[in-house]
C-alpha atoms as a PDB file:
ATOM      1  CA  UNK A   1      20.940  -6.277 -15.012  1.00  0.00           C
ATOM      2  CA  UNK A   2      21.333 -10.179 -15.445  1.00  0.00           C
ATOM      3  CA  UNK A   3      18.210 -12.254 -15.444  1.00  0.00           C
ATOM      4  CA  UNK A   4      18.299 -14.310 -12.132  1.00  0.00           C
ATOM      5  CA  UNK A   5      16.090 -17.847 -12.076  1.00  0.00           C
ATOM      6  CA  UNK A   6      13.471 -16.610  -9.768  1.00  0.00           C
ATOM      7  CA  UNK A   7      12.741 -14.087 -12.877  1.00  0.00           C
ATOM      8  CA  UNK A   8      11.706 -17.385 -15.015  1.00  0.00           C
ATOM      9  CA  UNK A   9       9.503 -18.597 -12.445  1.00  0.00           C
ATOM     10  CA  UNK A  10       5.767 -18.023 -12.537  1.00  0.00           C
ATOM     11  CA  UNK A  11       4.636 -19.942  -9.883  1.00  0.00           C
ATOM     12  CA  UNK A  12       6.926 -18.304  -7.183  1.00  0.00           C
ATOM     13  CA  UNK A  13       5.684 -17.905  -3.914  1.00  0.00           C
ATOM     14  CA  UNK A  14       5.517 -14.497  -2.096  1.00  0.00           C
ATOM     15  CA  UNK A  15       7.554 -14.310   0.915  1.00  0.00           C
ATOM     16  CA  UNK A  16       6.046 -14.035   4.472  1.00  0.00           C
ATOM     17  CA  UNK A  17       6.865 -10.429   4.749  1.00  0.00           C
ATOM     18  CA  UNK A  18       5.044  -9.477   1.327  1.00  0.00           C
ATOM     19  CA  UNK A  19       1.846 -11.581   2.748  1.00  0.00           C
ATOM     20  CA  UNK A  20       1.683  -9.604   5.687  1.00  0.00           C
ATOM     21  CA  UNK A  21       2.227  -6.254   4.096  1.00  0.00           C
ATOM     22  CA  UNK A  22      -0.989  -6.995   1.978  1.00  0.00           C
ATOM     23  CA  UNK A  23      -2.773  -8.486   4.982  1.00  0.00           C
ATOM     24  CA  UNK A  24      -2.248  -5.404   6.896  1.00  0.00           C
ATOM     25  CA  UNK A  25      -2.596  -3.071   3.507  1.00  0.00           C
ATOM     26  CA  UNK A  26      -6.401  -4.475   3.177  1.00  0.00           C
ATOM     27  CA  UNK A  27      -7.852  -3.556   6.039  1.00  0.00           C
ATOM     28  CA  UNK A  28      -9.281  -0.700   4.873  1.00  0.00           C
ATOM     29  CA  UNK A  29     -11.030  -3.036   1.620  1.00  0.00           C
ATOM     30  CA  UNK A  30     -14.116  -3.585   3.412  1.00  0.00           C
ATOM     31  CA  UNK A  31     -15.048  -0.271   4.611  1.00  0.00           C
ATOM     32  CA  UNK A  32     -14.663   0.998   1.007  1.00  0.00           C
ATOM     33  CA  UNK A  33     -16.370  -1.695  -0.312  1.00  0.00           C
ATOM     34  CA  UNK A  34     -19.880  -0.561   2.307  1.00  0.00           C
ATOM     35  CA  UNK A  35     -19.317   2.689   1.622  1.00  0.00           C
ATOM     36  CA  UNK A  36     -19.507   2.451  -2.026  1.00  0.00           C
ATOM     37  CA  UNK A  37     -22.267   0.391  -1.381  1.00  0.00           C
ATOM     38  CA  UNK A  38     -24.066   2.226   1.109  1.00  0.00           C
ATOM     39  CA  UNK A  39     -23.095   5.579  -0.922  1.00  0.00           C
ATOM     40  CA  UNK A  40     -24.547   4.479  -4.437  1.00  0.00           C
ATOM     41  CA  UNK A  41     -27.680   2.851  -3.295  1.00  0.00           C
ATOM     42  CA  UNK A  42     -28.193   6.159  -1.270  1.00  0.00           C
ATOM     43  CA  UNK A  43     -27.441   7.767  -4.113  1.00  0.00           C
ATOM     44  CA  UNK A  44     -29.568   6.187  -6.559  1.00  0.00           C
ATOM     45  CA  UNK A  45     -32.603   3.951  -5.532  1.00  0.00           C
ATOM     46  CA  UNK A  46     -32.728   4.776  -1.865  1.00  0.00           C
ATOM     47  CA  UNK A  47     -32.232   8.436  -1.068  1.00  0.00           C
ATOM     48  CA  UNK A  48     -32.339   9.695   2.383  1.00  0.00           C
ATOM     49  CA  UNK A  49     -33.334  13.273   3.912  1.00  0.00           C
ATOM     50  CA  UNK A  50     -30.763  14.843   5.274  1.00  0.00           C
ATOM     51  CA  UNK A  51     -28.060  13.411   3.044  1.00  0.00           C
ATOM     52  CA  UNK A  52     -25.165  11.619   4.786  1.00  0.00           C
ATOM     53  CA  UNK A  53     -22.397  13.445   2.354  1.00  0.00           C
ATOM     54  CA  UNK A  54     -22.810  16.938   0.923  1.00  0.00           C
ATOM     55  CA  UNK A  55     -26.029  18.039   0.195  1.00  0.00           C
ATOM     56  CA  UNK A  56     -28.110  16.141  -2.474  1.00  0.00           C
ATOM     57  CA  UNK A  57     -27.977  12.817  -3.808  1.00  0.00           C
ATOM     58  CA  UNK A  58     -25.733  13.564  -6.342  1.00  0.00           C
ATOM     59  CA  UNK A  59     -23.164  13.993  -4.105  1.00  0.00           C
ATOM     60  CA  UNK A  60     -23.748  10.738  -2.115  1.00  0.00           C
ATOM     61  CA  UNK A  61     -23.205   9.214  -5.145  1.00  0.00           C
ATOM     62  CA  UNK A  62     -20.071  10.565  -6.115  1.00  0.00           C
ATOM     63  CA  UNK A  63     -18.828   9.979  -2.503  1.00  0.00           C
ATOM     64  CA  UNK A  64     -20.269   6.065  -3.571  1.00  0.00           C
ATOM     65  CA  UNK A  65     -17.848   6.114  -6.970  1.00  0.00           C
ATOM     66  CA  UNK A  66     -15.337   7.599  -5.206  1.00  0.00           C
ATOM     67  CA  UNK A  67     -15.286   4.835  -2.827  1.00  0.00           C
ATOM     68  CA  UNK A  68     -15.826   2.122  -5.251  1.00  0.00           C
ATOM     69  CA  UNK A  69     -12.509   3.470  -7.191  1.00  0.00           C
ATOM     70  CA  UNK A  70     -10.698   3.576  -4.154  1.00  0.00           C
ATOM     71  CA  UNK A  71     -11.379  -0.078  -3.355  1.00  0.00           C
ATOM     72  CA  UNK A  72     -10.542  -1.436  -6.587  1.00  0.00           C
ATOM     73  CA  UNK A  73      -7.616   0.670  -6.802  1.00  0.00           C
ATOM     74  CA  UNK A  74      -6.374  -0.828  -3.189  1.00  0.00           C
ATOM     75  CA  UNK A  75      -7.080  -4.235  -4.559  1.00  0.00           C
ATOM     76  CA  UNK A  76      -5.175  -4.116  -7.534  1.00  0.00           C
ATOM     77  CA  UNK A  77      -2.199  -2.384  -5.827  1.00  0.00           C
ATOM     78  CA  UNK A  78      -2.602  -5.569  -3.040  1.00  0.00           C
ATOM     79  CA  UNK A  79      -2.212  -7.253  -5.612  1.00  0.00           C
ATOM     80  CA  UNK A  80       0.813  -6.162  -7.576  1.00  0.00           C
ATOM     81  CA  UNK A  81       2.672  -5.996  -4.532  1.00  0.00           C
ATOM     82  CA  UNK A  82       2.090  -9.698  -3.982  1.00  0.00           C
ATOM     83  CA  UNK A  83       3.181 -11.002  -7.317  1.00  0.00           C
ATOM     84  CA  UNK A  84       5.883  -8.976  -7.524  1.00  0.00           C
ATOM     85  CA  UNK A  85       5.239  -6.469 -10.447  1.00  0.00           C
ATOM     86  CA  UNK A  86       4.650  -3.087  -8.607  1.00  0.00           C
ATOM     87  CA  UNK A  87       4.899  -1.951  -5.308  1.00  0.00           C
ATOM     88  CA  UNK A  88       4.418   1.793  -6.018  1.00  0.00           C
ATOM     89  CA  UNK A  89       1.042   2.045  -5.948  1.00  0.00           C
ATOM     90  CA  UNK A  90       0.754   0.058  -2.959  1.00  0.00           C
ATOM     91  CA  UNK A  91       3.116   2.090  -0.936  1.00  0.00           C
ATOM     92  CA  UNK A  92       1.084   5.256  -2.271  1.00  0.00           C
ATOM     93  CA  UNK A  93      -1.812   4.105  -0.905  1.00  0.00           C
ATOM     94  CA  UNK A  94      -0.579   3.131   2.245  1.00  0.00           C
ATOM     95  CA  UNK A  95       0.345   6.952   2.750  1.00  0.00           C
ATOM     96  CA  UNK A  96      -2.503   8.222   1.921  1.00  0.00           C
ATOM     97  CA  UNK A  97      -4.533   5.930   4.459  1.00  0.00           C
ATOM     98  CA  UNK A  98      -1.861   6.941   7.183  1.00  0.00           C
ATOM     99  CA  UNK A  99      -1.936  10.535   6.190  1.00  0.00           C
ATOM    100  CA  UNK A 100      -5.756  10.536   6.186  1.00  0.00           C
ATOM    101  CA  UNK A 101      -6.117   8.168   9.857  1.00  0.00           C
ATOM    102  CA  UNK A 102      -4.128  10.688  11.275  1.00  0.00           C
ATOM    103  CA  UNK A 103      -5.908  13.622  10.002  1.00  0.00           C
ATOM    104  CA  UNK A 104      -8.997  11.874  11.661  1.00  0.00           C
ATOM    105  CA  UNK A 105      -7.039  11.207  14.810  1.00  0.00           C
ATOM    106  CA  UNK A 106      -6.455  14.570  15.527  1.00  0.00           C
ATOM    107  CA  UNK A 107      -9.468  15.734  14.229  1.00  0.00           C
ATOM    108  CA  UNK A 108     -12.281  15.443  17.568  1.00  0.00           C
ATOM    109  CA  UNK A 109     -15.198  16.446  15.449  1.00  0.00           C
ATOM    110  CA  UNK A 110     -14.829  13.219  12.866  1.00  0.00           C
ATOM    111  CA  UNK A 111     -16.117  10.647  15.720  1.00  0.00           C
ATOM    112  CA  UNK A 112     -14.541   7.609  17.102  1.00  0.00           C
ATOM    113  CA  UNK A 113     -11.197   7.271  17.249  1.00  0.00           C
ATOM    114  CA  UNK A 114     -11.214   3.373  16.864  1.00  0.00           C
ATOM    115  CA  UNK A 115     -11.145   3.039  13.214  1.00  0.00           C
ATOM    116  CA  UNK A 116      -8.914   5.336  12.744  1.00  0.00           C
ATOM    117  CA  UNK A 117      -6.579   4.455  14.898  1.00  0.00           C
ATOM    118  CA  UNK A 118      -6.821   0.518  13.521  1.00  0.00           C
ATOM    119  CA  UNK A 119      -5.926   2.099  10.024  1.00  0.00           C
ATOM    120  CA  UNK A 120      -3.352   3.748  10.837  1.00  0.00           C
ATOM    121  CA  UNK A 121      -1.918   0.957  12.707  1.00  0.00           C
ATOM    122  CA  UNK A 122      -2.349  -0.701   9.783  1.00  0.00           C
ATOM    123  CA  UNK A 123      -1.361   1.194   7.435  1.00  0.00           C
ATOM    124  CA  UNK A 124       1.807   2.308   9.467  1.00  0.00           C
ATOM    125  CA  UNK A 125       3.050  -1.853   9.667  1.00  0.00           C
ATOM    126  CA  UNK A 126       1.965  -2.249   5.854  1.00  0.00           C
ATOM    127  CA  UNK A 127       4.379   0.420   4.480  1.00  0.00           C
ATOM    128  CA  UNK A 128       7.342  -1.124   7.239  1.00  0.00           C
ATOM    129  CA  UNK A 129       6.639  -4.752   5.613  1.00  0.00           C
ATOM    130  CA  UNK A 130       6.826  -3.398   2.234  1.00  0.00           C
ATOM    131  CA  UNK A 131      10.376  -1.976   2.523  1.00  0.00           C
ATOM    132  CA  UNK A 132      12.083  -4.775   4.566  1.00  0.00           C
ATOM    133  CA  UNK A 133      14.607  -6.291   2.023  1.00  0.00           C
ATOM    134  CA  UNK A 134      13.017  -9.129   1.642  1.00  0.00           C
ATOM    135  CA  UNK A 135       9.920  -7.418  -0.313  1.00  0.00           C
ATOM    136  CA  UNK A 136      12.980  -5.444  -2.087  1.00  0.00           C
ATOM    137  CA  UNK A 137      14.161  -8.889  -3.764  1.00  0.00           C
ATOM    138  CA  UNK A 138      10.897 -10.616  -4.466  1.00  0.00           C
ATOM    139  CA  UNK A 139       9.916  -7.041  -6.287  1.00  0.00           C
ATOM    140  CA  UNK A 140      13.060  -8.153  -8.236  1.00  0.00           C
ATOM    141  CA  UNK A 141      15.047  -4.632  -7.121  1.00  0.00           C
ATOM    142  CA  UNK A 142      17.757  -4.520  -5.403  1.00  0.00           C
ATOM    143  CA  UNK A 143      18.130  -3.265  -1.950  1.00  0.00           C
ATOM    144  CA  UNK A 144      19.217   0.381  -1.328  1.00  0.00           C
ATOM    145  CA  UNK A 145      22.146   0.784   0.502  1.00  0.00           C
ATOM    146  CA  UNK A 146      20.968   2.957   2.852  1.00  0.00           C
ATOM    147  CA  UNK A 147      18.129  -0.564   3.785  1.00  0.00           C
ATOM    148  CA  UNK A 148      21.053  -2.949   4.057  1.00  0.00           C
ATOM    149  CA  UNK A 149      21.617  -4.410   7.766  1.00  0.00           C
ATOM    150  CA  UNK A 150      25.483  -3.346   7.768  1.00  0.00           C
ATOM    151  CA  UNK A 151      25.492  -1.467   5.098  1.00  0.00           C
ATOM    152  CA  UNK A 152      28.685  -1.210   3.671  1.00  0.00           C
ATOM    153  CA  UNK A 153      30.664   1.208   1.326  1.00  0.00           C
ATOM    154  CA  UNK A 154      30.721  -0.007  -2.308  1.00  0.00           C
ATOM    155  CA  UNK A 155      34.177  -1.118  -2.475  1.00  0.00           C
ATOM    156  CA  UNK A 156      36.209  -0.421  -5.936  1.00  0.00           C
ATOM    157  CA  UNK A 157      37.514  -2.389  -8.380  1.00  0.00           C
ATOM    158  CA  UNK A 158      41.302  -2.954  -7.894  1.00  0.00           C
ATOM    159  CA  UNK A 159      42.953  -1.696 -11.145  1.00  0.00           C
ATOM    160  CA  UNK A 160      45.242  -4.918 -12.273  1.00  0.00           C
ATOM    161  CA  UNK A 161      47.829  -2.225 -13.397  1.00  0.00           C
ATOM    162  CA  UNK A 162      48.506  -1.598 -10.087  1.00  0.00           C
ATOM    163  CA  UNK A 163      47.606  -4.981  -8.846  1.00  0.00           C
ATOM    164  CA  UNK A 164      51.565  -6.261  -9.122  1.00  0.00           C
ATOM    165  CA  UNK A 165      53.174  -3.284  -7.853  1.00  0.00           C
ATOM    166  CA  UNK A 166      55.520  -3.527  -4.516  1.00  0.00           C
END
């Protein structure tokens, strides 16, 4: 593949779509970052009776590092997507959160519907943004055929042998 001139550019900016895709992909960075909170201090120097999560402190503690590697794992996949190195991640965790604020949806026993439904919204217009072709090009890749408005049939090379021929 031939080097193009945005590839020598550091500085580039990200295009609108790629900015929205991570503004709608880190909605769910906050609540991981209380509940890792929340979870480890529970955990650790403030235990509660009953436990929130499982059944001992030990487990409101894992449920706090669990949380705490899901945040910074969202973050750096936010990332990558917005300076155009990866966008795998990010569109694997954007799948998961859609999978899971469904599973919530339809599950009545989990509480409030609100969140979840904001997630999945979310989530839903974060994974859309990330495969317009416009976040295909600034992740340097190009566009599927089967993503291309009008897409046409590759068309083949004419052979010059026949090029001349009545």
């Amino acid at each position: 593949m031939p080097r193009r001139a945005a590839d020598d550019d550091i500085d580039r900016e990200a295009p609108p779509v790629v900015i929205g895709a991570v503004a709608a992909g880190v909605a769910p960075l906050p609540f991981l970052a209380v509940y890792a909170v929340l979870f480890i201090s529970r955990g650790t120097v403030h235990p509660v009776t009953p436990p929130d999560v499982g059944n001992s402190k030990t487990t409101e503690l894992l449920a706090g590092l669990i949380a705490l590697a899901l945040f910074i794992i969202g973050s750096l996949a936010a990332y990558w997507l917005l300076d155009g190195r990866r966008r795998w991640l990010f569109v694997l965790c954007q799948a998961a959160l859609l999978a899971t604020s469904i599973y919530f949806i339809l599950d009545r026993t989990s509480g409030s519907m609100a969140i979840p439904i904001l997630l999945g919204i979310t989530s839903l217009v974060s994974l859309v943004l990330s495969m317009l072709p416009v976040t295909w090009d600034h992740m340097r890749q190009d566009v599927p055929s089967w993503l291309r408005r009008g897409a046409e049939k590759p068309t083949t090379a004419a052979d010059p042998a026949q090029e001349h021929i009545p």
